[in-house]
Protein backbone atom coordinates (compact mmCIF):
# COMPACT_ATOMS: atom_id res chain seq x y z
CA UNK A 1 96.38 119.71 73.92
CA UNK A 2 96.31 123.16 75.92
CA UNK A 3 98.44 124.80 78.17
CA UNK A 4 96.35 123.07 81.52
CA UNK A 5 96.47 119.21 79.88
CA UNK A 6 100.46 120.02 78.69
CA UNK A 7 101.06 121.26 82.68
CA UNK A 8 98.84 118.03 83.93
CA UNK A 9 100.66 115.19 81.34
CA UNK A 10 102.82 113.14 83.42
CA UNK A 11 102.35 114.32 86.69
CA UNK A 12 101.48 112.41 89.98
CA UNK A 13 98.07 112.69 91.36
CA UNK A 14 98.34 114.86 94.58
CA UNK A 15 101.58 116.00 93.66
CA UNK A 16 102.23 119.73 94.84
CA UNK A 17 101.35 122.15 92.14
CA UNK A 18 104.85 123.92 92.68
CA UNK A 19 107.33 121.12 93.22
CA UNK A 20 109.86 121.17 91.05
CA UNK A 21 109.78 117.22 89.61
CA UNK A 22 106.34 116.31 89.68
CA UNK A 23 106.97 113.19 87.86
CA UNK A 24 106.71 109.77 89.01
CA UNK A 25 109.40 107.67 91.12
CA UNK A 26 111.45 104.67 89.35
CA UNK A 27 111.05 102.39 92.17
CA UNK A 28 106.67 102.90 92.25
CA UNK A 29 103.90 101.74 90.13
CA UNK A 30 101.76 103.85 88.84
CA UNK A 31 97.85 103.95 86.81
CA UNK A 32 97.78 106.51 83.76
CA UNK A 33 93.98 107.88 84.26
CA UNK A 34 92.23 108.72 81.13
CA UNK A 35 89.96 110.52 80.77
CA UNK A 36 88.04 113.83 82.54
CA UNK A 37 89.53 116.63 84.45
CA UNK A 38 92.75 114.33 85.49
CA UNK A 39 93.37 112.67 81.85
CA UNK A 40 96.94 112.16 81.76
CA UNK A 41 97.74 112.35 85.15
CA UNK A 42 99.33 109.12 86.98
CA UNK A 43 98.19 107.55 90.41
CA UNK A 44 100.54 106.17 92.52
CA UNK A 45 99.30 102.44 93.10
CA UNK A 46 102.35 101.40 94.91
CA UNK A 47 101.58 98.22 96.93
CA UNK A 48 97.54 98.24 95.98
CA UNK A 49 96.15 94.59 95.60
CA UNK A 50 94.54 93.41 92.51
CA UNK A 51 91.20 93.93 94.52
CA UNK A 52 91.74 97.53 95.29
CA UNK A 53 92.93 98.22 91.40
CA UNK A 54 89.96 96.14 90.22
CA UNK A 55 87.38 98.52 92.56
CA UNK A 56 88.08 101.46 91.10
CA UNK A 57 88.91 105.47 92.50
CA UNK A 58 87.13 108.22 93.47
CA UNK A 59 88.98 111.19 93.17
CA UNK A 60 88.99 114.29 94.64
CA UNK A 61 89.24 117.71 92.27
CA UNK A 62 88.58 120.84 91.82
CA UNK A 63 88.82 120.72 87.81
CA UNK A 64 86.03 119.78 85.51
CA UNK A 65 82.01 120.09 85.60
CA UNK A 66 81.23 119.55 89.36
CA UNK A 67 84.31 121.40 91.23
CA UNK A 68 84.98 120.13 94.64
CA UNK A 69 83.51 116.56 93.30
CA UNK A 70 84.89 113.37 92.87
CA UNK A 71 85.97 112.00 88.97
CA UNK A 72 85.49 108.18 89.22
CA UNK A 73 87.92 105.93 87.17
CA UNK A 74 88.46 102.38 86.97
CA UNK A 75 89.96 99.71 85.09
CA UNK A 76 88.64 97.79 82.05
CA UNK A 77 87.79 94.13 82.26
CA UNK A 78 90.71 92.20 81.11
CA UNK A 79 93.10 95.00 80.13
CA UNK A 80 96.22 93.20 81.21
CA UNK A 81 98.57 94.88 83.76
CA UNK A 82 102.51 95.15 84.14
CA UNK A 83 104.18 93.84 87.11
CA UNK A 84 106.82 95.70 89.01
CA UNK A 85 107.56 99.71 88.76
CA UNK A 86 106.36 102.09 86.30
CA UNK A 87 103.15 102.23 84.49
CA UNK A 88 100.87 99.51 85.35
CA UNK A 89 97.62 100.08 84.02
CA UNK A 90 95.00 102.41 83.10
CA UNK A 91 92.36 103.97 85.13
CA UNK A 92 89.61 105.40 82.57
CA UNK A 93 87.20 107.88 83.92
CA UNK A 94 83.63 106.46 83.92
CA UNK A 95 81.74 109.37 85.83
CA UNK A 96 81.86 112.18 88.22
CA UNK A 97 80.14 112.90 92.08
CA UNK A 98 79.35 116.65 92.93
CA UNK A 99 80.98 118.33 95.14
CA UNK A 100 80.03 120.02 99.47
């Protein structure tokens, strides 16, 4: 693991890059994505139905191949899912969109 995927590891999608606890909330729920430019990073999922974990996320970066694109990630058919805070489930990168 580098120095970038170490500083990434944990962290909440969107999450300034200079606030001091990046890290994810006890009281939210939370996908690990794997995968890409954002492997390792968690999205908060708080209050998403099953519908809107089952379609999927298209996420904006500025890491990886196609800067200012999108990495796409979604969940794998009958990977089964924790209820209440924490980790929930995994969101596994399965393309990329270019970016302006």
């Amino acid at each position: 693991m580098n120095g970038d995927e170490q500083l990434l590891n944990g962290r909440v999608y969107g999450a300034d890059h200079d606030d001091p606890d990046p890290g994810p909330l006890p009281h939210r729920t939370y996908a690990e994505l794997v995968g890409g430019p954002l492997d390792g990073l968690l999205l908060d999922i708080h209050g998403w139905s099953d519908k809107d974990i089952d379609d999927g996320v298209a996420l904006l970066t500025e890491l990886g191949r196609r800067p200012c694109g999108r990495a796409l990630h979604d969940t794998r058919p009958g990977e089964p899912r924790a209820q209440g805070p924490g980790i929930s489930c995994r969101f596994y990168q399965s393309g990329d969109t270019p970016g302006r």
